[in-house]
PDB file of N, CA and C in Angstrom:
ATOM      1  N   UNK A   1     -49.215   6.577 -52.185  1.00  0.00           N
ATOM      2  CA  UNK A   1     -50.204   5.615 -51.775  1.00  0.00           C
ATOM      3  C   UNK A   1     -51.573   6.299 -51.784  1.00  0.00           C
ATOM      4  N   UNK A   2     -52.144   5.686 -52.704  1.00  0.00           N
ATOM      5  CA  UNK A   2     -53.953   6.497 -52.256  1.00  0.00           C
ATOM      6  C   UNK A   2     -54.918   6.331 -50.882  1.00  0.00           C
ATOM      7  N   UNK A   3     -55.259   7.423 -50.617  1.00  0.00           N
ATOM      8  CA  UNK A   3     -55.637   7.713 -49.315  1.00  0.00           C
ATOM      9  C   UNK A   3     -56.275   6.718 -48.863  1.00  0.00           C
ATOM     10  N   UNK A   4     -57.422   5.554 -49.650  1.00  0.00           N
ATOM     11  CA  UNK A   4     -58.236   4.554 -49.796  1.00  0.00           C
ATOM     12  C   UNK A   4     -57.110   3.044 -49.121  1.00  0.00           C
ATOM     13  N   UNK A   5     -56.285   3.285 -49.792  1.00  0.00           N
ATOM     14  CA  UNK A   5     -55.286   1.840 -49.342  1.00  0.00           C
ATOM     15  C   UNK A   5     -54.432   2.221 -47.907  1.00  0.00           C
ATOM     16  N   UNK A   6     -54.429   3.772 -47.457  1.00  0.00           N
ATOM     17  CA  UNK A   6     -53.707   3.976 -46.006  1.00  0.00           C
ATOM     18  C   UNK A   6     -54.568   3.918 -45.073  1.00  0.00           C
ATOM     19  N   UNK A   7     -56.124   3.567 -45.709  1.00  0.00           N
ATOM     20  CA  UNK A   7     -57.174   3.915 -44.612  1.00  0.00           C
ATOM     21  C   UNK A   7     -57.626   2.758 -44.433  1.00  0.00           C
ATOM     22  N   UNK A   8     -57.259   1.665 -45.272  1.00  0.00           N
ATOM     23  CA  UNK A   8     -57.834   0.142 -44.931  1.00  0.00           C
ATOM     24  C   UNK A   8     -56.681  -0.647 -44.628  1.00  0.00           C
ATOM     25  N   UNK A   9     -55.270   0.237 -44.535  1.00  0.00           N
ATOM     26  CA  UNK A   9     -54.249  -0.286 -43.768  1.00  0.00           C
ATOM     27  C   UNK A   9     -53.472   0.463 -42.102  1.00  0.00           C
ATOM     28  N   UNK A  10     -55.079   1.274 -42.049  1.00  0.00           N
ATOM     29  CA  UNK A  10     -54.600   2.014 -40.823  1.00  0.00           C
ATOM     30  C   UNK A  10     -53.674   2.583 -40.745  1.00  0.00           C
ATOM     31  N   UNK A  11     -53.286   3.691 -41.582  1.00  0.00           N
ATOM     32  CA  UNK A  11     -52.028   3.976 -41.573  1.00  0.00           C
ATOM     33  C   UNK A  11     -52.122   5.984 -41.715  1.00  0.00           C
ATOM     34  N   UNK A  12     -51.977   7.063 -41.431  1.00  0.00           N
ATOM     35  CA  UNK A  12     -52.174   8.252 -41.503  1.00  0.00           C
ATOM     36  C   UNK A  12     -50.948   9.137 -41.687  1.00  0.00           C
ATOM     37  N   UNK A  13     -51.305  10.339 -43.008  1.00  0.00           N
ATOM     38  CA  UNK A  13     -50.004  11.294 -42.778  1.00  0.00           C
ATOM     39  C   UNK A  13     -49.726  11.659 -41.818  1.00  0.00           C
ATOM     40  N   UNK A  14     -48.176  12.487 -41.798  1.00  0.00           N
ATOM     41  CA  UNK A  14     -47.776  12.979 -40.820  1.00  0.00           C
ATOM     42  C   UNK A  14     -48.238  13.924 -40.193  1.00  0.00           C
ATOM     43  N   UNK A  15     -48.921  14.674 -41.145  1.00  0.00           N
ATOM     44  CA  UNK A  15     -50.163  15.893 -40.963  1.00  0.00           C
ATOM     45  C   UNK A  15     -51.272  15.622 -39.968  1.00  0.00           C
ATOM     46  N   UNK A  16     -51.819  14.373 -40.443  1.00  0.00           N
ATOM     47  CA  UNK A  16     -53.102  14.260 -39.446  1.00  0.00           C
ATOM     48  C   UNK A  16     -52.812  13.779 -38.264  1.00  0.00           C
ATOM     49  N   UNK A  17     -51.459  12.593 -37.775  1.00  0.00           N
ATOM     50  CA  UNK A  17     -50.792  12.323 -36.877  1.00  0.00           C
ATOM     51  C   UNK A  17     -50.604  13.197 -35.581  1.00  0.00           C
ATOM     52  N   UNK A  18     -50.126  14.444 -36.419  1.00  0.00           N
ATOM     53  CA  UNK A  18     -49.455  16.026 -35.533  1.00  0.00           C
ATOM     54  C   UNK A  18     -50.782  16.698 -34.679  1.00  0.00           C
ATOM     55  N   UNK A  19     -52.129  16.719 -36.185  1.00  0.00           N
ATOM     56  CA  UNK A  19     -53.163  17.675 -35.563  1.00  0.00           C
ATOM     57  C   UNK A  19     -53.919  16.506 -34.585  1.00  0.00           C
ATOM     58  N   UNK A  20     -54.212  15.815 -34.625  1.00  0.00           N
ATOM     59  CA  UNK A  20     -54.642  14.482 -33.595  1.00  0.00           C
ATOM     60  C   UNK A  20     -53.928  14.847 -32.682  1.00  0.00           C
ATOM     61  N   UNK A  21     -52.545  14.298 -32.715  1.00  0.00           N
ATOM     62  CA  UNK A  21     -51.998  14.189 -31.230  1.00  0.00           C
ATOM     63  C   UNK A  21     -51.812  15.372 -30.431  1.00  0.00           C
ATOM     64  N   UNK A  22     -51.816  16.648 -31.340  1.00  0.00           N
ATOM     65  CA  UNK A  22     -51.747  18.149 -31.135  1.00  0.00           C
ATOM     66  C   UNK A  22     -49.773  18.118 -30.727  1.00  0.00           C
ATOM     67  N   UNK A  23     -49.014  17.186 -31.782  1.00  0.00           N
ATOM     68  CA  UNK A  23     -47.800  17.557 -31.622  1.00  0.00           C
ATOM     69  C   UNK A  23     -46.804  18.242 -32.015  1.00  0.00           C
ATOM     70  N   UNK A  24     -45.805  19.485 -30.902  1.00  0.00           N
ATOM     71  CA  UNK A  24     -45.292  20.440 -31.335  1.00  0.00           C
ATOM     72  C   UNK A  24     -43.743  20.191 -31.988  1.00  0.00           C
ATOM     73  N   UNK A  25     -43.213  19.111 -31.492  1.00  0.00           N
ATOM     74  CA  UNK A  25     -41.878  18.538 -31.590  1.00  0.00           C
ATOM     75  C   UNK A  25     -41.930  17.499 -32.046  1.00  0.00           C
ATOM     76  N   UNK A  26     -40.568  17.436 -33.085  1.00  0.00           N
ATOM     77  CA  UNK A  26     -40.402  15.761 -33.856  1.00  0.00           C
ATOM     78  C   UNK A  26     -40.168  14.931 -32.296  1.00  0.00           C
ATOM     79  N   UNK A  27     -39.502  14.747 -31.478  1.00  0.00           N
ATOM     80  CA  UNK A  27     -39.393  13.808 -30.011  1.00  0.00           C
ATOM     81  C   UNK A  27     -40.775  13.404 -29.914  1.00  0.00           C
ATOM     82  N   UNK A  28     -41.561  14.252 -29.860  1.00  0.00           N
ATOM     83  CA  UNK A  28     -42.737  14.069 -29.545  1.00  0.00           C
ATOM     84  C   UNK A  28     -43.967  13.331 -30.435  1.00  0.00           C
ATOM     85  N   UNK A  29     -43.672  13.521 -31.837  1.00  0.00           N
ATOM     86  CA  UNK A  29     -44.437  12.708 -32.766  1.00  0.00           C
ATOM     87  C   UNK A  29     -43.711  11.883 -32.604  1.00  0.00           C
ATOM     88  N   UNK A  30     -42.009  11.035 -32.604  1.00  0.00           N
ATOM     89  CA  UNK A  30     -41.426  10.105 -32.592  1.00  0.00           C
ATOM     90  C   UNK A  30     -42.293   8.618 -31.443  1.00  0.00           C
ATOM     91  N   UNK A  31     -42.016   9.972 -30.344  1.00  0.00           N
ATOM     92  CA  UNK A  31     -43.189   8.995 -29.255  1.00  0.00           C
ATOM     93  C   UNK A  31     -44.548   8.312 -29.549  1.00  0.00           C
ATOM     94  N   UNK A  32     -45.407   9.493 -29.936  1.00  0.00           N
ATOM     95  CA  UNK A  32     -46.749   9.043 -30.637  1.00  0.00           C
ATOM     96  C   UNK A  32     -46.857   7.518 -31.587  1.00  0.00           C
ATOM     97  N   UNK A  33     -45.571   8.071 -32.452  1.00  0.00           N
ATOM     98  CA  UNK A  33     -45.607   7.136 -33.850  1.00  0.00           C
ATOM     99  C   UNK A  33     -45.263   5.835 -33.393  1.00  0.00           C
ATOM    100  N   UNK A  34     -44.033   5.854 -32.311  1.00  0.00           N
ATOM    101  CA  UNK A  34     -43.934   4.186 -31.683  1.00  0.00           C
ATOM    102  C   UNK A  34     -44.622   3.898 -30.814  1.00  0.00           C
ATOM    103  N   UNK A  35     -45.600   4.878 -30.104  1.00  0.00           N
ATOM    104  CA  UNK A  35     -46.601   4.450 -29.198  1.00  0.00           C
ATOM    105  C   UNK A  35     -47.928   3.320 -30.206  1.00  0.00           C
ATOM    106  N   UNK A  36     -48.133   4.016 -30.986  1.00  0.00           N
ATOM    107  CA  UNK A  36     -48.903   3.539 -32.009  1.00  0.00           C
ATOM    108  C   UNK A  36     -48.236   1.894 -32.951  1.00  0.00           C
ATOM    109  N   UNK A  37     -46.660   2.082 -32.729  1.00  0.00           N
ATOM    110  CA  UNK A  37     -46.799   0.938 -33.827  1.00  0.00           C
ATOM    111  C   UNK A  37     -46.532  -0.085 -32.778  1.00  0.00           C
ATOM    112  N   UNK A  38     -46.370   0.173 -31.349  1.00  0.00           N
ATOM    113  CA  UNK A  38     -46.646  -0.428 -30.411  1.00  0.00           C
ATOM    114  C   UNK A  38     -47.811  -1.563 -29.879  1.00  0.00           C
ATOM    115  N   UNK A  39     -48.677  -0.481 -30.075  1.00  0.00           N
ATOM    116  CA  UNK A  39     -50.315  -0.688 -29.676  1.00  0.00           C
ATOM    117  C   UNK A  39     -50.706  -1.770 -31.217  1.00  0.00           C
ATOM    118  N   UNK A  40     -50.233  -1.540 -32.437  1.00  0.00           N
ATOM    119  CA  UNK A  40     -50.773  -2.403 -33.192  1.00  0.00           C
ATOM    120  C   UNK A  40     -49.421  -3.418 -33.115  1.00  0.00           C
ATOM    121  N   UNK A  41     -49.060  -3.800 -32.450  1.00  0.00           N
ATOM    122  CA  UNK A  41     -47.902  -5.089 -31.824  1.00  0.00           C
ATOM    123  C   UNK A  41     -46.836  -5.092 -34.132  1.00  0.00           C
ATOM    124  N   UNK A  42     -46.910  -4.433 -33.971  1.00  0.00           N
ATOM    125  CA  UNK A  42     -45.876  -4.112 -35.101  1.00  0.00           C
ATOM    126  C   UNK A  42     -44.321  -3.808 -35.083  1.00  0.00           C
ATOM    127  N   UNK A  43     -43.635  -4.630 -35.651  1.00  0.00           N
ATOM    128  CA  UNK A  43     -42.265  -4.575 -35.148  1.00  0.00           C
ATOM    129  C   UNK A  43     -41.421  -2.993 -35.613  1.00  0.00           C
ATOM    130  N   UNK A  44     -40.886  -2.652 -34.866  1.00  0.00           N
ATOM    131  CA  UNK A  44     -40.029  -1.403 -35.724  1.00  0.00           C
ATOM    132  C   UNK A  44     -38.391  -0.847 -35.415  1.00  0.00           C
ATOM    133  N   UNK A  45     -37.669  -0.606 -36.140  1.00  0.00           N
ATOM    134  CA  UNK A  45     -36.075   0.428 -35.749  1.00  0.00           C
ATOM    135  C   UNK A  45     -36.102   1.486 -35.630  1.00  0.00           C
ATOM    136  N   UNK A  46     -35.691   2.149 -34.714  1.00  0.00           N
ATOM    137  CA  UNK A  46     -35.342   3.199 -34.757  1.00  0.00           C
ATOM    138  C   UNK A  46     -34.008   3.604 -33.730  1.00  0.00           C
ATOM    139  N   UNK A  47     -33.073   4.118 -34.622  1.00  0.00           N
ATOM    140  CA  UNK A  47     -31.565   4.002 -34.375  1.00  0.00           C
ATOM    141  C   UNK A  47     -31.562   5.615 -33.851  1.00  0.00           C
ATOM    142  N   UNK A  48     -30.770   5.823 -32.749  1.00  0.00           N
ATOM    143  CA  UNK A  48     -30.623   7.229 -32.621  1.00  0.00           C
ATOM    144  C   UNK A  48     -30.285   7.955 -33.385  1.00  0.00           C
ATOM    145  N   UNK A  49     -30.189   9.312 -33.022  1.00  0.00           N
ATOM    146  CA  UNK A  49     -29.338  10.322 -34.139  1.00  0.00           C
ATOM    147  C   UNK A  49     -27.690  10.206 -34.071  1.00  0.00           C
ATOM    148  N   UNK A  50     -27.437   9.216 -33.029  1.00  0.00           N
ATOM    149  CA  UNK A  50     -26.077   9.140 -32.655  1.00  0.00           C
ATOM    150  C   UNK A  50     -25.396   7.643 -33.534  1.00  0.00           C
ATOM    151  N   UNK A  51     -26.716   7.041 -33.313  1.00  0.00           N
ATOM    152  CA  UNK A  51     -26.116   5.336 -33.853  1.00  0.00           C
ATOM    153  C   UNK A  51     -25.975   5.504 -35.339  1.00  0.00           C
ATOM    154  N   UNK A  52     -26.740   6.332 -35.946  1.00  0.00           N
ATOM    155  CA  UNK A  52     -26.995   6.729 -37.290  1.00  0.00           C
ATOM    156  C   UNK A  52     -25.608   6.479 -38.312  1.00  0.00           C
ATOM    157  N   UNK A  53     -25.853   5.284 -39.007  1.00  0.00           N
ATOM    158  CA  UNK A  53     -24.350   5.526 -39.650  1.00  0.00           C
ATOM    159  C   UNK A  53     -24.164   6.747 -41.146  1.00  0.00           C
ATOM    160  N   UNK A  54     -25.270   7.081 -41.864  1.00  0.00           N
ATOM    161  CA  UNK A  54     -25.696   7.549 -42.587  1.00  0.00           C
ATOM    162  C   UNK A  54     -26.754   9.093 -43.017  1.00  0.00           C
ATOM    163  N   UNK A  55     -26.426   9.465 -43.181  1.00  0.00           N
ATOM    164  CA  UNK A  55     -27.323  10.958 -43.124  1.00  0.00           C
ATOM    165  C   UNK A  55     -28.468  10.504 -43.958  1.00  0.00           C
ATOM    166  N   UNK A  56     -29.890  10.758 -43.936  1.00  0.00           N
ATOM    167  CA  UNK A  56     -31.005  10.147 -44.715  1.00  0.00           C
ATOM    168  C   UNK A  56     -31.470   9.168 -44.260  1.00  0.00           C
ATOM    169  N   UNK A  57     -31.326   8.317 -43.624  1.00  0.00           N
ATOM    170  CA  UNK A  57     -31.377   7.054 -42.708  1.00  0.00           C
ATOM    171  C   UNK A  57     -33.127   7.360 -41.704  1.00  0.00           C
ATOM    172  N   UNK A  58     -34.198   7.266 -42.282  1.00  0.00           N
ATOM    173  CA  UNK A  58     -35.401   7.237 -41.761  1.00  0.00           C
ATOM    174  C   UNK A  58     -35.512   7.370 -40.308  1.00  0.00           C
ATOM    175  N   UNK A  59     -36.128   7.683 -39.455  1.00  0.00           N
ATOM    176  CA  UNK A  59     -36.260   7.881 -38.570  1.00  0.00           C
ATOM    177  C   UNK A  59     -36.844   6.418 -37.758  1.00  0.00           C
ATOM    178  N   UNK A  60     -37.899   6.156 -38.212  1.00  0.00           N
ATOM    179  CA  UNK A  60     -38.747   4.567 -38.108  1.00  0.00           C
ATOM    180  C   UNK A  60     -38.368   3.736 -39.710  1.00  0.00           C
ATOM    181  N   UNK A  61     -38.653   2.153 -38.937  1.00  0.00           N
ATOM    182  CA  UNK A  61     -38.311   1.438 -40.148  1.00  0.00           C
ATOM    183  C   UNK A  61     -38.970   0.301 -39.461  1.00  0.00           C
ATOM    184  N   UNK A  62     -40.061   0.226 -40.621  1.00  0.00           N
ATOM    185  CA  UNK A  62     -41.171  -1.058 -40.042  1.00  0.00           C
ATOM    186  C   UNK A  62     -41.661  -1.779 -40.863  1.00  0.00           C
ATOM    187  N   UNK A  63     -41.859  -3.344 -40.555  1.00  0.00           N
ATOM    188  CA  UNK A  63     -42.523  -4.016 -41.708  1.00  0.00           C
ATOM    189  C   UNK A  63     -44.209  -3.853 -41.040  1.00  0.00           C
ATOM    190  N   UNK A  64     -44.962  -3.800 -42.427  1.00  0.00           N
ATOM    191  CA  UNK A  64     -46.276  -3.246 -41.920  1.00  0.00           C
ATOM    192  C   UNK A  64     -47.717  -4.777 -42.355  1.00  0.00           C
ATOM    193  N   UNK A  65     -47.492  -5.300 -41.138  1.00  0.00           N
ATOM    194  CA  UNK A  65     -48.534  -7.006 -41.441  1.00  0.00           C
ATOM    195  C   UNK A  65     -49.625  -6.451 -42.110  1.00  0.00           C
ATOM    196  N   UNK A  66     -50.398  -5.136 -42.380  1.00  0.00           N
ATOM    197  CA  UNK A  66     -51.789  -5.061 -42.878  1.00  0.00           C
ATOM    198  C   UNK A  66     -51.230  -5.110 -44.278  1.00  0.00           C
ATOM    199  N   UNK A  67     -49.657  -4.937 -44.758  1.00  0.00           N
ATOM    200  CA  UNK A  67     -49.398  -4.980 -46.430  1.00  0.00           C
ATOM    201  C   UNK A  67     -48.410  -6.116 -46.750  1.00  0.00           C
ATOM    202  N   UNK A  68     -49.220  -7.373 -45.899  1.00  0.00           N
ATOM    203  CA  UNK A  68     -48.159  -8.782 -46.210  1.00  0.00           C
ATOM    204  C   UNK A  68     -46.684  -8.176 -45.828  1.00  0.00           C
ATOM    205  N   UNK A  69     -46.513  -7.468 -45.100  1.00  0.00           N
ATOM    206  CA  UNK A  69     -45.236  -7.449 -44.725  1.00  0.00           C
ATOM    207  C   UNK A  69     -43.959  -6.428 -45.464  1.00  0.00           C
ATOM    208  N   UNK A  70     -44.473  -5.546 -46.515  1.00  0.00           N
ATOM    209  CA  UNK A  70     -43.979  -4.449 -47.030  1.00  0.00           C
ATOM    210  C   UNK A  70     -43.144  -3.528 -45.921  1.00  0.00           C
ATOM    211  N   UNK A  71     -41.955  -3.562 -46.257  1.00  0.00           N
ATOM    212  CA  UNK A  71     -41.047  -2.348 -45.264  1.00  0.00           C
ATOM    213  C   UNK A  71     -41.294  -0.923 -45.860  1.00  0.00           C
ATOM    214  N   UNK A  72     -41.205  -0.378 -44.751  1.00  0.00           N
ATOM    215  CA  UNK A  72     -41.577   1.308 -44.727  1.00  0.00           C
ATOM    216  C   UNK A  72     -40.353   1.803 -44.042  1.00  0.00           C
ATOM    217  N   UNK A  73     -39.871   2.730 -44.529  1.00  0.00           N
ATOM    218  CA  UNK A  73     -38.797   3.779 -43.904  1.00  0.00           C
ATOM    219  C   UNK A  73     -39.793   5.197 -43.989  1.00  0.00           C
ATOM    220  N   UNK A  74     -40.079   5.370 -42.362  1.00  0.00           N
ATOM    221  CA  UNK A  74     -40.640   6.480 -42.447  1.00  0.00           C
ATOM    222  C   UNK A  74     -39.853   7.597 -41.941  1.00  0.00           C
ATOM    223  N   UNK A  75     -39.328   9.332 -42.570  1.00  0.00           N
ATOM    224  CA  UNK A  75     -38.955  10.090 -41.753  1.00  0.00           C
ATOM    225  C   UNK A  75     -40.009  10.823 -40.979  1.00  0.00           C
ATOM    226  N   UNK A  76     -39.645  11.630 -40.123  1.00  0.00           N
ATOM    227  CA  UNK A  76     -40.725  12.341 -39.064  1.00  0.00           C
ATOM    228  C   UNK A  76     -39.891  13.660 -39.373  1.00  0.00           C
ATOM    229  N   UNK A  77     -41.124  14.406 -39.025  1.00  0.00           N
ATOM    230  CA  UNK A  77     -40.146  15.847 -38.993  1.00  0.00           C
ATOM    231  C   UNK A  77     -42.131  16.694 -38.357  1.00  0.00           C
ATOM    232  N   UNK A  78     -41.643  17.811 -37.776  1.00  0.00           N
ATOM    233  CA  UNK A  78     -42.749  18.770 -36.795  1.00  0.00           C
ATOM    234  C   UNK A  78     -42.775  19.737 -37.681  1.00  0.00           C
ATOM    235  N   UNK A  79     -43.760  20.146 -37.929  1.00  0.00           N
ATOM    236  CA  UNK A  79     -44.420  21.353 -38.561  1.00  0.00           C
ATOM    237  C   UNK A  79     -43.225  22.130 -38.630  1.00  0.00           C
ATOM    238  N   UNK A  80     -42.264  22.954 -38.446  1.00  0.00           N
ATOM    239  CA  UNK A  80     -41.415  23.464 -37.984  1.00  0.00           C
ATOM    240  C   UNK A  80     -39.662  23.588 -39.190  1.00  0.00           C
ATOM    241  N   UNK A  81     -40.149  22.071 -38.716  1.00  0.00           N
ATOM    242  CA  UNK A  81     -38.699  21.317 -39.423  1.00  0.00           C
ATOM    243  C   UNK A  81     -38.951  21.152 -40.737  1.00  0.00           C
ATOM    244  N   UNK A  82     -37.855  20.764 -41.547  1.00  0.00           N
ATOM    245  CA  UNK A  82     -37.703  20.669 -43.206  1.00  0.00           C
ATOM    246  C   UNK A  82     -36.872  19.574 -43.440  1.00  0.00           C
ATOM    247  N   UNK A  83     -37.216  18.567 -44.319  1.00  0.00           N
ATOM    248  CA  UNK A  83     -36.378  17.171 -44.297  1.00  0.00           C
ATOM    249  C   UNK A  83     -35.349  18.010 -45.443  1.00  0.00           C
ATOM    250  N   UNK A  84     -33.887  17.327 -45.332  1.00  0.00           N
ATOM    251  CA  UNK A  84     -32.925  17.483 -46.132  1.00  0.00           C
ATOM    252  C   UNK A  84     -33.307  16.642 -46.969  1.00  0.00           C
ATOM    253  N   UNK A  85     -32.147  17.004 -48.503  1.00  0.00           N
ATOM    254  CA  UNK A  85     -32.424  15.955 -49.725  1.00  0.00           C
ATOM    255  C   UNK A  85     -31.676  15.105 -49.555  1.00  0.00           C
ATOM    256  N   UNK A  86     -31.212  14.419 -48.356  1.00  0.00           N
ATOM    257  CA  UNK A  86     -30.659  13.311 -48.650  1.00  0.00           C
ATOM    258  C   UNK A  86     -32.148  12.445 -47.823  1.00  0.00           C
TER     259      UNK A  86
END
């Protein structure tokens, strides 16, 4: 997505998310990220690591009203962490 269409859909990497919120732990961006899709009254899933039927299975999963309603599967992961290839 070009930086131009995430910025007129309010929307930011995970990068700038982390240094903003100054967050050290995925729990902790998890919070941020639904605090936020909260505050813009945006609907979202997020299934534990327990309910999870599937390995790869996004962390958040939201339809996003600033893109007519386009679903997003977003994973999260902390400076730290490394997403698997699934």
């Amino acid at each position: 997505m070009k930086p131009e269409d995430r910025k007129s859909m309010k929307l930011e990497l995970p990068e700038e998310v982390i240094a903003k919120a100054g967050v050290k732990a995925e729990k902790d961006l998890q919070k941020k990220c639904e605090g936020w899709l909260r505050y813009n009254n945006i609907e979202f899933l997020h299934l534990s690591y327990r309910a999870r039927e599937k390995i790869g299975w996004p962390d958040l999963v939201f339809a996003n009203p600033f893109d007519n309603g386009r679903m997003y599967g977003v994973e999260l992961k902390s400076l730290q962490a490394k997403a698997s290839p699934e």
